[in-house]
PDB file of N, CA and C in Angstrom:
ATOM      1  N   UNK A   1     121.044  72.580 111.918  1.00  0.00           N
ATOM      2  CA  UNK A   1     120.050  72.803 110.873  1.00  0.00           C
ATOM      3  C   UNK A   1     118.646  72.694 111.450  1.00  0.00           C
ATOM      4  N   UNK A   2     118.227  71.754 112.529  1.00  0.00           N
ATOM      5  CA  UNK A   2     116.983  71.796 112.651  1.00  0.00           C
ATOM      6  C   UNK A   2     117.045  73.076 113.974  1.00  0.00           C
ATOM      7  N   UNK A   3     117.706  73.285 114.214  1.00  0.00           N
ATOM      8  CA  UNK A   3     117.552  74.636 114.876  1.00  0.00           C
ATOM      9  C   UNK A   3     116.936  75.341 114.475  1.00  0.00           C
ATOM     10  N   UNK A   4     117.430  76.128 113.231  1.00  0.00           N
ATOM     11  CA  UNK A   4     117.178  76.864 112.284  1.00  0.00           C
ATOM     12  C   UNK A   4     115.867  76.777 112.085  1.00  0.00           C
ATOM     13  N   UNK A   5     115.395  75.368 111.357  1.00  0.00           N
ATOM     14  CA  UNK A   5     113.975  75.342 110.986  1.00  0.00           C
ATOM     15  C   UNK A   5     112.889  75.344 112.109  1.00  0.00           C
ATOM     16  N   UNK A   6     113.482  75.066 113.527  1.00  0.00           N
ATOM     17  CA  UNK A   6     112.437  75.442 114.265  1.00  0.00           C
ATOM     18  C   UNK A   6     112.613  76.819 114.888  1.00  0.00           C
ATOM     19  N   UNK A   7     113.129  77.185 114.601  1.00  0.00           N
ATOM     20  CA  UNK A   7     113.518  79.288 115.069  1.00  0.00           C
ATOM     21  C   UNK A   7     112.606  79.515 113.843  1.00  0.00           C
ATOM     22  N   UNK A   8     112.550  79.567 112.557  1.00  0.00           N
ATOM     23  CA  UNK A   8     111.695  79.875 111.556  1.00  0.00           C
ATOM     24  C   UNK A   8     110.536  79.703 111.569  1.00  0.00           C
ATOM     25  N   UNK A   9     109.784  78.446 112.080  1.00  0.00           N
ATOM     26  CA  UNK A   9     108.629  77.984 112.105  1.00  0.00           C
ATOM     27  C   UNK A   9     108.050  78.980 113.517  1.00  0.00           C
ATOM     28  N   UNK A  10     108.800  79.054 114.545  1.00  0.00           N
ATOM     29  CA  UNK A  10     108.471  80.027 115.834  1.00  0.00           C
ATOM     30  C   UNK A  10     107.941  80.934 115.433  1.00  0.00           C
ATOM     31  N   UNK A  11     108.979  81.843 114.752  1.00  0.00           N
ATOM     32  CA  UNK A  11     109.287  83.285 114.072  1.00  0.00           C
ATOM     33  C   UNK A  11     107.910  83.181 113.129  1.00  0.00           C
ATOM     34  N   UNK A  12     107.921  82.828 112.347  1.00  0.00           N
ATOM     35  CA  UNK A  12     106.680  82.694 111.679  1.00  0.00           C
ATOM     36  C   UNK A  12     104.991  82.934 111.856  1.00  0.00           C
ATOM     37  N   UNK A  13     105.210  82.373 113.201  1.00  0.00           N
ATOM     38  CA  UNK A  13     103.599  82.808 113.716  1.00  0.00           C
ATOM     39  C   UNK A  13     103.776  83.372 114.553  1.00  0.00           C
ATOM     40  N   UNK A  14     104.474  84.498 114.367  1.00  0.00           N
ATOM     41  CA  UNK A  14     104.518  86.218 114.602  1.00  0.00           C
ATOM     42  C   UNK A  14     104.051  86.938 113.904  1.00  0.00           C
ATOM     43  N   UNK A  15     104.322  86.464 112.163  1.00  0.00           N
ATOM     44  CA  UNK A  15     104.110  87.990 111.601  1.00  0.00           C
ATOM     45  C   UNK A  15     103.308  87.855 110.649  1.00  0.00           C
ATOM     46  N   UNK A  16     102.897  88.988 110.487  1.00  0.00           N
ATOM     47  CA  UNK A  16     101.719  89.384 109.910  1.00  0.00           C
ATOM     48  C   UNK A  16     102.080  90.501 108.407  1.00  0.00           C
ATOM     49  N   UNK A  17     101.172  90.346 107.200  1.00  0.00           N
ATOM     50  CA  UNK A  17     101.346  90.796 106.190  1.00  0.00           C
ATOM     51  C   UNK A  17     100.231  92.169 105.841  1.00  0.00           C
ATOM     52  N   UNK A  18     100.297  92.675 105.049  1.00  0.00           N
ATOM     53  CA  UNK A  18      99.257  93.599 104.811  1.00  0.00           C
ATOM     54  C   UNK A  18      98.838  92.964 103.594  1.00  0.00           C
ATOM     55  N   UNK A  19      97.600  92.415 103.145  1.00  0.00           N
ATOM     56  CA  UNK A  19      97.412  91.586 101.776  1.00  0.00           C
ATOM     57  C   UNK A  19      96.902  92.592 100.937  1.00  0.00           C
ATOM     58  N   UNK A  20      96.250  93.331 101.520  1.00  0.00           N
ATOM     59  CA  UNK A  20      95.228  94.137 100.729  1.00  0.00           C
ATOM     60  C   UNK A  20      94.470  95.368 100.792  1.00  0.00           C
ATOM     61  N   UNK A  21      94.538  96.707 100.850  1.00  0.00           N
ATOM     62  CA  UNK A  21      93.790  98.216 101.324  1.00  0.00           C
ATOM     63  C   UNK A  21      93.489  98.440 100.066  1.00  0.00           C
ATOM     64  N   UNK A  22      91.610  98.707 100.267  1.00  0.00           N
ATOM     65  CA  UNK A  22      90.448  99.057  99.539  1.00  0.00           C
ATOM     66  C   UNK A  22      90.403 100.407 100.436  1.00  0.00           C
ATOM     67  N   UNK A  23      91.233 101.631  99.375  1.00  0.00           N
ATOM     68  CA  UNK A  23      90.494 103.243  99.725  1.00  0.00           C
ATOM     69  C   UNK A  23      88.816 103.551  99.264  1.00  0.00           C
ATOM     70  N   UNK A  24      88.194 103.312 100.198  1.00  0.00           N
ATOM     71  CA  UNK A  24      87.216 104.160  99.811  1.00  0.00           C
ATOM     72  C   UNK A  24      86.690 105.745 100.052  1.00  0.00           C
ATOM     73  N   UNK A  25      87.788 106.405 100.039  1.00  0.00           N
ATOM     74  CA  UNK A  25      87.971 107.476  99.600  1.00  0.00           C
ATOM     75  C   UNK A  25      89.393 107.725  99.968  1.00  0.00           C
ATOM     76  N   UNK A  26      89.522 109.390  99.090  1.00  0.00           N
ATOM     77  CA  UNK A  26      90.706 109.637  98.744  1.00  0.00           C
ATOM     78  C   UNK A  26      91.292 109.990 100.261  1.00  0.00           C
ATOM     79  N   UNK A  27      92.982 109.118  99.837  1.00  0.00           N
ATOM     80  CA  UNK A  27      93.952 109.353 101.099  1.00  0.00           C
ATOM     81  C   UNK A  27      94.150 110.187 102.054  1.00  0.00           C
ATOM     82  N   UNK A  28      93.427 109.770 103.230  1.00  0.00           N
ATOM     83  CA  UNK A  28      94.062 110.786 103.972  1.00  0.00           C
ATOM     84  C   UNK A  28      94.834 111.514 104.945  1.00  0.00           C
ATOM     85  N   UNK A  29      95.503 112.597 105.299  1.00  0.00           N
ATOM     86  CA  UNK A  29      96.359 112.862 105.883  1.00  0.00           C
ATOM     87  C   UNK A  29      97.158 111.842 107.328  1.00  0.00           C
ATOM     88  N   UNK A  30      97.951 111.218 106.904  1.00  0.00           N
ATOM     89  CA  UNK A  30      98.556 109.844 108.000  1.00  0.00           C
ATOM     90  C   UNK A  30      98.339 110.494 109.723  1.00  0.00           C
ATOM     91  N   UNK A  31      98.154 110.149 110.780  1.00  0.00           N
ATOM     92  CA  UNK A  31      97.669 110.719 112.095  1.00  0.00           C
ATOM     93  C   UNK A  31      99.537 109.606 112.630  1.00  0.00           C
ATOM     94  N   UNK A  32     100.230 110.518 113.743  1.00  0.00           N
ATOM     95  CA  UNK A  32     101.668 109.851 114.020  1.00  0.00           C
ATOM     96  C   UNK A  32     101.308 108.508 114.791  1.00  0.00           C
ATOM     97  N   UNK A  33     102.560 107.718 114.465  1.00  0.00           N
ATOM     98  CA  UNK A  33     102.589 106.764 114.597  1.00  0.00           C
ATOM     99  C   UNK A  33     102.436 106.806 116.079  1.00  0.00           C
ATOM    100  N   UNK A  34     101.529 105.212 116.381  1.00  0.00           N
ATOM    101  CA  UNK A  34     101.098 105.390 117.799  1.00  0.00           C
ATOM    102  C   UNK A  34      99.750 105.712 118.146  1.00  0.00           C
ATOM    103  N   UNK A  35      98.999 106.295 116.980  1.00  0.00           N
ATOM    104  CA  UNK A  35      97.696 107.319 118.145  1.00  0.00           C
ATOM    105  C   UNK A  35      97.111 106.455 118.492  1.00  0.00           C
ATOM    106  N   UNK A  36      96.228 107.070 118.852  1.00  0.00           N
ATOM    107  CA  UNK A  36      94.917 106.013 119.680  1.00  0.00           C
ATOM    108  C   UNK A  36      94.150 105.606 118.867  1.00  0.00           C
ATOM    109  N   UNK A  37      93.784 104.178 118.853  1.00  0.00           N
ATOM    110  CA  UNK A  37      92.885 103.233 117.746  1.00  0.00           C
ATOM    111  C   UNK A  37      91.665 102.715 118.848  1.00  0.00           C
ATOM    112  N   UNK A  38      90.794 103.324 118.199  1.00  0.00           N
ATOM    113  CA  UNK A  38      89.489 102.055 119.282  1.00  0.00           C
ATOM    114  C   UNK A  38      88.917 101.147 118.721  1.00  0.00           C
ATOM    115  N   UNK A  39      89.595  99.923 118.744  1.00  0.00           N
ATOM    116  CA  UNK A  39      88.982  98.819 117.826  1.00  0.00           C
ATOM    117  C   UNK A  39      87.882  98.071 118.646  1.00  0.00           C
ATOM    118  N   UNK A  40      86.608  98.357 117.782  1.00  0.00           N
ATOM    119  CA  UNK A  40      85.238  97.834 117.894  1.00  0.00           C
ATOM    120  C   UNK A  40      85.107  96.613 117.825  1.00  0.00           C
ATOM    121  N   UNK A  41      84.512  95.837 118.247  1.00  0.00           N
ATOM    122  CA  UNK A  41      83.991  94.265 117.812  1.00  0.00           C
ATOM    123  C   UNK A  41      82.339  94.052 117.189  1.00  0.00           C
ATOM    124  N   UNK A  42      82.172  95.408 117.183  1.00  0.00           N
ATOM    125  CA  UNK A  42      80.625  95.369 116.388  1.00  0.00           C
ATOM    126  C   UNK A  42      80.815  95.651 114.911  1.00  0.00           C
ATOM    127  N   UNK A  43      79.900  95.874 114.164  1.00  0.00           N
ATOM    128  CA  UNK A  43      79.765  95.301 112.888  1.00  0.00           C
ATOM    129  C   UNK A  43      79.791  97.167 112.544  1.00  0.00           C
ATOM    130  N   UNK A  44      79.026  97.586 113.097  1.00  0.00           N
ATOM    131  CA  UNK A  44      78.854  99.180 112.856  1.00  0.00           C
ATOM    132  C   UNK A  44      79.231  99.635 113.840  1.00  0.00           C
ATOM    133  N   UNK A  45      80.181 101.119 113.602  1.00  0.00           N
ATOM    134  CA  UNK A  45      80.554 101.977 115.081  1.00  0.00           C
ATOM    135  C   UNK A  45      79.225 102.384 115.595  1.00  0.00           C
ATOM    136  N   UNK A  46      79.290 102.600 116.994  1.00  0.00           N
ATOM    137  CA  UNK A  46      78.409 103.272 117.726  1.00  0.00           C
ATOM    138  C   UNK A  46      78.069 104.700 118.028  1.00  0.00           C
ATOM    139  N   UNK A  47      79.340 105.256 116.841  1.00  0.00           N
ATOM    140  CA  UNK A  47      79.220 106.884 116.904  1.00  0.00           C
ATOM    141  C   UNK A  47      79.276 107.292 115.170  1.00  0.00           C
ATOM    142  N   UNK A  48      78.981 108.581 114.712  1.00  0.00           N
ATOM    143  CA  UNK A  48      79.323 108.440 113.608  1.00  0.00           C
ATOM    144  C   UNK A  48      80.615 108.411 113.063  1.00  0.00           C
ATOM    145  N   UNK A  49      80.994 107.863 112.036  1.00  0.00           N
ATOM    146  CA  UNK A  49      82.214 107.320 111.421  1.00  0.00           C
ATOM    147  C   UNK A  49      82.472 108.301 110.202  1.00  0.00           C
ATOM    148  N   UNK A  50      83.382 108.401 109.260  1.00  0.00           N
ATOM    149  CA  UNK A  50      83.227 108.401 108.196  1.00  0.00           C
ATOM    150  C   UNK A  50      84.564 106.928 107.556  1.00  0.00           C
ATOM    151  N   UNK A  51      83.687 106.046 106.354  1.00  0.00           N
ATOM    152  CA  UNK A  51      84.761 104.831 106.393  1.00  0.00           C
ATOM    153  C   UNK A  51      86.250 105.596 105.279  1.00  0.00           C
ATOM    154  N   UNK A  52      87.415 105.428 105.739  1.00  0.00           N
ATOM    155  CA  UNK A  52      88.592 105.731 104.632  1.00  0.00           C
ATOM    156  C   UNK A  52      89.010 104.262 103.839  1.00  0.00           C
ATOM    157  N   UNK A  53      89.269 102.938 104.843  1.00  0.00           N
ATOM    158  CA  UNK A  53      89.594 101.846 104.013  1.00  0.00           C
ATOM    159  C   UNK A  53      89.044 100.588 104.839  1.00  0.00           C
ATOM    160  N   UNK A  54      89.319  99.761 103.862  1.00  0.00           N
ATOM    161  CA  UNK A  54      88.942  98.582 104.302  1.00  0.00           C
ATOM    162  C   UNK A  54      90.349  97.887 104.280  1.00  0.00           C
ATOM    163  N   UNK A  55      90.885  97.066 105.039  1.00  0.00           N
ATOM    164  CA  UNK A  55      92.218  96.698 105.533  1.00  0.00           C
ATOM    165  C   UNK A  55      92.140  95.117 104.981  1.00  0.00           C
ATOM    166  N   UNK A  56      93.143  94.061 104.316  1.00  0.00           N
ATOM    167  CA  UNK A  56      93.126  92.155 104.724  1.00  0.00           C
ATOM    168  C   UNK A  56      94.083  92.134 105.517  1.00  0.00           C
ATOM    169  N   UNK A  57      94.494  91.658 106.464  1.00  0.00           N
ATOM    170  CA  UNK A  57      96.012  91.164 106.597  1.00  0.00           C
ATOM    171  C   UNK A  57      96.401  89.901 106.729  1.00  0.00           C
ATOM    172  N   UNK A  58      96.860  89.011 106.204  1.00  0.00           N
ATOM    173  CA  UNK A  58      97.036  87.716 106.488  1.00  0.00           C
ATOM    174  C   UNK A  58      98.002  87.998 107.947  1.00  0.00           C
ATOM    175  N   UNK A  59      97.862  86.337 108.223  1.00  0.00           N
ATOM    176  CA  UNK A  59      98.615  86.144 109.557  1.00  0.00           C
ATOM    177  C   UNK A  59      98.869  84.185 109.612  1.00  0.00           C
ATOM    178  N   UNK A  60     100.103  84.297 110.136  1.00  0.00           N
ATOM    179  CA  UNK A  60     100.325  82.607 110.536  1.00  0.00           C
ATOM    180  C   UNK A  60      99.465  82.150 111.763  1.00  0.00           C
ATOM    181  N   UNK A  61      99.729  81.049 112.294  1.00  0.00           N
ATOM    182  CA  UNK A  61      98.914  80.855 113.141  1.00  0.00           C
ATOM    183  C   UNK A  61     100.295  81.216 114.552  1.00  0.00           C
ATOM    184  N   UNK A  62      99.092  81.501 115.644  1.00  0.00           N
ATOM    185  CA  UNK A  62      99.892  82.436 116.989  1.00  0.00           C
ATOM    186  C   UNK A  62     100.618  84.245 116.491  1.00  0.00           C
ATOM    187  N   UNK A  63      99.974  84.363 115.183  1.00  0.00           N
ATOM    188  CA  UNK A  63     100.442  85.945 114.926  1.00  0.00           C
ATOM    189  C   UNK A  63      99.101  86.543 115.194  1.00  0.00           C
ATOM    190  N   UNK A  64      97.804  86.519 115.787  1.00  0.00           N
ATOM    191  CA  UNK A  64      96.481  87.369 115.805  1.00  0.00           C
ATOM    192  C   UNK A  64      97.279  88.543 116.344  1.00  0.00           C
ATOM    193  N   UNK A  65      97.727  88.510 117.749  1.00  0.00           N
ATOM    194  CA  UNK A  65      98.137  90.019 118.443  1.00  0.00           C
ATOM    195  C   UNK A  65      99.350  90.869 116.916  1.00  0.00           C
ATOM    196  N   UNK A  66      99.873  90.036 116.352  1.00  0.00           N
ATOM    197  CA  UNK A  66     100.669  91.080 115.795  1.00  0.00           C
ATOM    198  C   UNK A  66      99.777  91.491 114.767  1.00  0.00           C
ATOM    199  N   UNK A  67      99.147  90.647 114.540  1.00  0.00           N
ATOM    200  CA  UNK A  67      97.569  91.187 113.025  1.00  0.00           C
ATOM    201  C   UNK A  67      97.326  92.587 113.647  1.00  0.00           C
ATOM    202  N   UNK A  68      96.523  92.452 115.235  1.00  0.00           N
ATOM    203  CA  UNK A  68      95.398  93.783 115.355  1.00  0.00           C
ATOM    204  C   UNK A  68      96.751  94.577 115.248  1.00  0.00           C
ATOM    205  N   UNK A  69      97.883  94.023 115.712  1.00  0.00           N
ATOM    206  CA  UNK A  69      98.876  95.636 116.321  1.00  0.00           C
ATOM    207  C   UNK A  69      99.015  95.862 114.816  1.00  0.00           C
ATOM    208  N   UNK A  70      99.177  94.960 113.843  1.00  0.00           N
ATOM    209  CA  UNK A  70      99.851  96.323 112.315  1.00  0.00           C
ATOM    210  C   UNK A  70      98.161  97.137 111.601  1.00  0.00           C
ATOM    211  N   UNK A  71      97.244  95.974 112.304  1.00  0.00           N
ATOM    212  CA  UNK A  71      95.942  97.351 111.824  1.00  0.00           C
ATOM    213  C   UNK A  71      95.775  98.198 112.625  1.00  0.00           C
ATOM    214  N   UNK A  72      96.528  98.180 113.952  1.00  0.00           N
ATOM    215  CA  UNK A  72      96.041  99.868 114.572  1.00  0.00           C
ATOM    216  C   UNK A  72      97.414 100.731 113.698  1.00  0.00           C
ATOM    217  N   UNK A  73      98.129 100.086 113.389  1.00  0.00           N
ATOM    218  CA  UNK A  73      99.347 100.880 112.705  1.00  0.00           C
ATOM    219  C   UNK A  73      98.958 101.560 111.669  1.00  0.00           C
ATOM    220  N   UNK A  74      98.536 100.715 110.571  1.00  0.00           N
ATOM    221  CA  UNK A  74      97.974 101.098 109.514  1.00  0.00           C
ATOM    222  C   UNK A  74      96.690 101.876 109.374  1.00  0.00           C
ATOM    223  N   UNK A  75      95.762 101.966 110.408  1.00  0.00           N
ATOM    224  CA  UNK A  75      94.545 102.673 110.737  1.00  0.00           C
ATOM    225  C   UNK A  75      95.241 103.999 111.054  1.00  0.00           C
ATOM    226  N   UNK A  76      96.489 104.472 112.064  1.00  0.00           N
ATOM    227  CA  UNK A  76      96.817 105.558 111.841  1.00  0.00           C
ATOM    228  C   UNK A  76      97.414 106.112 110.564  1.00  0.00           C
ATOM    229  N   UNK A  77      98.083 105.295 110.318  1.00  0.00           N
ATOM    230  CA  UNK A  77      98.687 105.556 108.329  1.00  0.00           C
ATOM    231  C   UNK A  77      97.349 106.231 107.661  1.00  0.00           C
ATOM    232  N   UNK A  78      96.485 105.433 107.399  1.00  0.00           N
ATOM    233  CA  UNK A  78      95.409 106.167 106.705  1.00  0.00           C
ATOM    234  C   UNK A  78      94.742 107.084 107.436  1.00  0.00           C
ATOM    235  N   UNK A  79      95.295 107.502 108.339  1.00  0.00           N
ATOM    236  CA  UNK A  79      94.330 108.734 108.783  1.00  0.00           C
ATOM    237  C   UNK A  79      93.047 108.267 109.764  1.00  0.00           C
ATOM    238  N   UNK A  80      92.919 107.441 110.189  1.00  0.00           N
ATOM    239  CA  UNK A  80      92.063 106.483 111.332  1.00  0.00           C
ATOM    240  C   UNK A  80      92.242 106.351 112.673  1.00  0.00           C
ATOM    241  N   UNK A  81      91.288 106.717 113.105  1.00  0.00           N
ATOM    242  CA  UNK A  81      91.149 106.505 114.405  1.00  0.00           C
ATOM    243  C   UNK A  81      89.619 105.679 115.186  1.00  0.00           C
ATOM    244  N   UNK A  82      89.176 104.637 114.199  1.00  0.00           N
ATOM    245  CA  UNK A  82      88.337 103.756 114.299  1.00  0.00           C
ATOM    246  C   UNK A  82      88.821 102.199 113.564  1.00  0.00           C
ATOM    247  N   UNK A  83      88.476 101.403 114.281  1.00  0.00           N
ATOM    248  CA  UNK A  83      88.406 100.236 113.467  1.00  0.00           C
ATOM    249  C   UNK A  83      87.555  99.488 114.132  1.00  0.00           C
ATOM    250  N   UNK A  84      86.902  98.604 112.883  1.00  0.00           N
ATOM    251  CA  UNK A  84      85.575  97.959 113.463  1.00  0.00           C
ATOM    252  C   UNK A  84      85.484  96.893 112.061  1.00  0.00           C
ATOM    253  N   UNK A  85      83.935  96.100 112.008  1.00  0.00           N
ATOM    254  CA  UNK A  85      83.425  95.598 111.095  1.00  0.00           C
ATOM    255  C   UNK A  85      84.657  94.354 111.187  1.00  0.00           C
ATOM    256  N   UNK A  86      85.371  93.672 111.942  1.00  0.00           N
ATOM    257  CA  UNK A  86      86.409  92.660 111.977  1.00  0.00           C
ATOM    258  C   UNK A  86      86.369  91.500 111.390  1.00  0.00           C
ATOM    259  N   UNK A  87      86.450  90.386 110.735  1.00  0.00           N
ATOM    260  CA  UNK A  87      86.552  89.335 110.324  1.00  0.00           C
ATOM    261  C   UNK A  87      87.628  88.612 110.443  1.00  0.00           C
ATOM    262  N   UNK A  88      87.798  87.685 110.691  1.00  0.00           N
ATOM    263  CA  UNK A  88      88.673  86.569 110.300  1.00  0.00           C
ATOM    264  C   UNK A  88      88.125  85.342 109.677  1.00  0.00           C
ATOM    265  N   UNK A  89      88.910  85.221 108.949  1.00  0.00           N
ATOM    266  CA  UNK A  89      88.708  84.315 107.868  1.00  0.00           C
ATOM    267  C   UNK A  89      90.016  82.908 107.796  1.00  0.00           C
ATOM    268  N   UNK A  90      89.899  81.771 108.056  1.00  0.00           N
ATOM    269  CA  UNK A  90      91.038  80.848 107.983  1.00  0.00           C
ATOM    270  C   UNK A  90      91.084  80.598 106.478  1.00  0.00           C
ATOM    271  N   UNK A  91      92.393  80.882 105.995  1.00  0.00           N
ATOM    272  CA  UNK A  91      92.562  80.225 104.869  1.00  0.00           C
ATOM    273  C   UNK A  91      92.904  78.766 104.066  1.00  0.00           C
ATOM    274  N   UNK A  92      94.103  78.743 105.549  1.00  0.00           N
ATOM    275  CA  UNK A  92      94.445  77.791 105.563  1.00  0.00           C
ATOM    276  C   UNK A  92      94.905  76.987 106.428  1.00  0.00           C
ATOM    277  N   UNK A  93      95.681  75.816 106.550  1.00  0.00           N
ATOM    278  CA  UNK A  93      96.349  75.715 107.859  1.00  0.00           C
ATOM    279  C   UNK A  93      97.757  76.909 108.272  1.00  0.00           C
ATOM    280  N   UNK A  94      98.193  77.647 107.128  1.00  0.00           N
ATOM    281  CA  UNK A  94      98.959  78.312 107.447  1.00  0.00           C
ATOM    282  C   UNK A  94      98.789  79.524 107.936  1.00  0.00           C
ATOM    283  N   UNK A  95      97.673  79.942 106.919  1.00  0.00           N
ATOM    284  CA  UNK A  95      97.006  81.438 108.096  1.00  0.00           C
ATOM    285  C   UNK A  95      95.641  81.552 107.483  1.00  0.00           C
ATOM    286  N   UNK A  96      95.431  82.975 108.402  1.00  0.00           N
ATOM    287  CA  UNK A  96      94.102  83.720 108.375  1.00  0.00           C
ATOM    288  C   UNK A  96      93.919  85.221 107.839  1.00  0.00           C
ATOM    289  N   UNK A  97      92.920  85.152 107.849  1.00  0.00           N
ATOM    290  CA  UNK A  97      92.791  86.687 106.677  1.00  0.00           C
ATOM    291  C   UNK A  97      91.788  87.271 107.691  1.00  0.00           C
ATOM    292  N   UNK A  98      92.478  88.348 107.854  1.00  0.00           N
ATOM    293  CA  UNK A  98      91.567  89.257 108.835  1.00  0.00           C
ATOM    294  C   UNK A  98      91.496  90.429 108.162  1.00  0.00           C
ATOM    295  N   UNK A  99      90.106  91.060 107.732  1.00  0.00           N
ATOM    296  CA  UNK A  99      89.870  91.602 107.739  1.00  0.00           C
ATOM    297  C   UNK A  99      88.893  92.689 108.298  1.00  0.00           C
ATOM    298  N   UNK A 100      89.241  94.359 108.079  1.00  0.00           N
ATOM    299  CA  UNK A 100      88.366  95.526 108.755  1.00  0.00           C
ATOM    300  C   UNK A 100      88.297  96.835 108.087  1.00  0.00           C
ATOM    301  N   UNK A 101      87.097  97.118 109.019  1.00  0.00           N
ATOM    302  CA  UNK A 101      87.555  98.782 107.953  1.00  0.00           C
ATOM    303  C   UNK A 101      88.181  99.744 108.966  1.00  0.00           C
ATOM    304  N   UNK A 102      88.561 100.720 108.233  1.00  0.00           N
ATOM    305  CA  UNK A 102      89.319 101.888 109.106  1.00  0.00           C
ATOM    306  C   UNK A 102      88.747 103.043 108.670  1.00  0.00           C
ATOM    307  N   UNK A 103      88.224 103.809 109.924  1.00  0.00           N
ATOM    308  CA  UNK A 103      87.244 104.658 110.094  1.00  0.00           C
ATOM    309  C   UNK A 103      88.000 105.779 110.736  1.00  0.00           C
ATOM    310  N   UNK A 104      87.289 107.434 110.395  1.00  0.00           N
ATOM    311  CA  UNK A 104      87.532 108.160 111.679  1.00  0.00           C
ATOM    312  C   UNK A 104      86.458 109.170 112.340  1.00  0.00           C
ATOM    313  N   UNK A 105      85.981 109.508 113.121  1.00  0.00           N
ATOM    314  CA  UNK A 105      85.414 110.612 113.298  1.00  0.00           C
ATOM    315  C   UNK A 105      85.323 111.954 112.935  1.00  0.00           C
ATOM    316  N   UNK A 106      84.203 112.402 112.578  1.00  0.00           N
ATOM    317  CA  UNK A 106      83.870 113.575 111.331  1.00  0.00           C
ATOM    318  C   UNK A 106      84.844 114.483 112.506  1.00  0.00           C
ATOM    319  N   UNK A 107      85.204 115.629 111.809  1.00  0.00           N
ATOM    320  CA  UNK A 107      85.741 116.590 112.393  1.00  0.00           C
ATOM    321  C   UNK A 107      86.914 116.176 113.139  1.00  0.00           C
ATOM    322  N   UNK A 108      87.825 115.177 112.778  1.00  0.00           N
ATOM    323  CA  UNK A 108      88.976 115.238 113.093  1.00  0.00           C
ATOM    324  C   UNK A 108      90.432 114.808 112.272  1.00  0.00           C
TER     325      UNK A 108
END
Protein backbone atom coordinates (compact mmCIF):
# COMPACT_ATOMS: atom_id res chain seq x y z
CA UNK A 1 0.00 0.00 0.00
CA UNK A 2 2.55 2.58 0.65
CA UNK A 3 4.00 1.71 -2.59
CA UNK A 4 1.16 2.72 -4.24
CA UNK A 5 0.89 6.04 -2.47
CA UNK A 6 4.34 6.88 -3.22
CA UNK A 7 4.13 5.84 -7.15
CA UNK A 8 1.03 8.38 -7.00
CA UNK A 9 2.58 11.17 -5.24
CA UNK A 10 5.78 10.66 -7.99
CA UNK A 11 3.28 10.38 -10.83
CA UNK A 12 1.65 13.39 -9.75
CA UNK A 13 4.23 15.99 -10.25
CA UNK A 14 4.22 15.08 -13.78
CA UNK A 15 1.08 16.19 -14.90
CA UNK A 16 -0.30 18.94 -15.91
CA UNK A 17 -4.06 20.14 -16.54
CA UNK A 18 -5.49 22.60 -18.99
CA UNK A 19 -7.62 24.93 -16.39
CA UNK A 20 -8.66 27.40 -18.66
CA UNK A 21 -8.58 28.89 -22.77
CA UNK A 22 -9.75 32.57 -23.20
CA UNK A 23 -10.41 32.69 -27.34
CA UNK A 24 -9.81 35.92 -28.23
CA UNK A 25 -10.82 35.39 -31.44
CA UNK A 26 -12.64 33.00 -33.41
CA UNK A 27 -11.02 29.33 -33.63
CA UNK A 28 -8.57 28.71 -35.61
CA UNK A 29 -7.64 26.17 -38.05
CA UNK A 30 -5.48 23.44 -35.54
CA UNK A 31 -1.54 23.51 -37.22
CA UNK A 32 -0.37 19.16 -36.78
CA UNK A 33 0.59 17.99 -33.88
CA UNK A 34 4.24 18.72 -33.18
CA UNK A 35 4.91 22.07 -35.11
CA UNK A 36 7.22 24.41 -34.12
CA UNK A 37 6.35 26.65 -30.99
CA UNK A 38 8.77 29.60 -30.13
CA UNK A 39 8.11 30.23 -26.66
CA UNK A 40 9.16 33.83 -25.68
CA UNK A 41 10.05 34.89 -22.16
CA UNK A 42 9.18 38.52 -22.93
CA UNK A 43 6.02 40.08 -22.15
CA UNK A 44 5.42 41.17 -25.93
CA UNK A 45 6.65 39.19 -29.13
CA UNK A 46 9.38 40.81 -30.92
CA UNK A 47 7.71 40.36 -34.30
CA UNK A 48 4.23 41.02 -35.16
CA UNK A 49 1.74 38.58 -33.64
CA UNK A 50 -1.77 38.31 -34.05
CA UNK A 51 -3.12 37.00 -30.20
CA UNK A 52 -5.79 33.67 -30.76
CA UNK A 53 -5.84 32.62 -26.83
CA UNK A 54 -4.78 33.04 -23.69
CA UNK A 55 -3.92 29.49 -22.12
CA UNK A 56 -4.00 28.54 -17.51
CA UNK A 57 -2.62 25.29 -16.94
CA UNK A 58 -2.27 24.14 -13.55
CA UNK A 59 0.65 21.88 -12.64
CA UNK A 60 1.92 19.84 -9.39
CA UNK A 61 5.05 20.59 -8.19
CA UNK A 62 8.22 18.93 -10.52
CA UNK A 63 5.44 18.99 -13.55
CA UNK A 64 6.84 22.75 -15.09
CA UNK A 65 8.50 20.72 -18.23
CA UNK A 66 5.22 18.84 -18.75
CA UNK A 67 3.20 22.44 -18.28
CA UNK A 68 5.38 24.22 -21.27
CA UNK A 69 5.21 20.71 -23.31
CA UNK A 70 1.03 20.61 -23.18
CA UNK A 71 1.18 24.59 -24.06
CA UNK A 72 3.30 24.05 -27.08
CA UNK A 73 0.62 21.25 -27.72
CA UNK A 74 -2.19 23.26 -27.27
CA UNK A 75 -0.61 26.44 -29.04
CA UNK A 76 -0.59 24.14 -32.10
CA UNK A 77 -4.35 23.03 -31.41
CA UNK A 78 -5.33 26.60 -31.65
CA UNK A 79 -3.62 27.35 -34.58
CA UNK A 80 -0.26 28.93 -32.87
CA UNK A 81 2.87 29.20 -33.51
CA UNK A 82 3.90 31.83 -30.77
CA UNK A 83 3.78 31.76 -27.16
CA UNK A 84 4.82 34.41 -24.91
CA UNK A 85 3.47 36.88 -22.10
CA UNK A 86 4.26 33.64 -19.42
CA UNK A 87 3.30 33.68 -15.84
CA UNK A 88 3.38 31.47 -13.14
CA UNK A 89 1.48 31.82 -10.44
CA UNK A 90 1.78 29.35 -7.08
CA UNK A 91 -1.40 28.47 -5.85
CA UNK A 92 -0.66 26.37 -3.62
CA UNK A 93 1.55 23.93 -2.07
CA UNK A 94 0.09 21.59 -4.55
CA UNK A 95 0.51 23.52 -7.73
CA UNK A 96 0.95 26.42 -10.00
CA UNK A 97 -0.99 28.20 -12.55
CA UNK A 98 0.83 29.08 -15.49
CA UNK A 99 -0.32 31.08 -17.56
CA UNK A 100 0.20 32.53 -21.59
CA UNK A 101 -1.03 33.65 -24.61
CA UNK A 102 -0.91 31.85 -27.90
CA UNK A 103 -0.07 33.81 -30.80
CA UNK A 104 0.70 33.37 -34.55
CA UNK A 105 2.22 35.23 -37.27
CA UNK A 106 0.08 37.29 -39.76
CA UNK A 107 0.11 35.40 -42.94
CA UNK A 108 0.36 32.02 -41.78
Amino acid sequence: MRTSAALLIVLGGCFSTTSEVKLLRTQQPALPAGCPVNVLAETTAPYPVEDLAILSINYAPGGRDSALGRLREQACYYGGDTVYAIEETPRNNASTLLSARVARRPGR
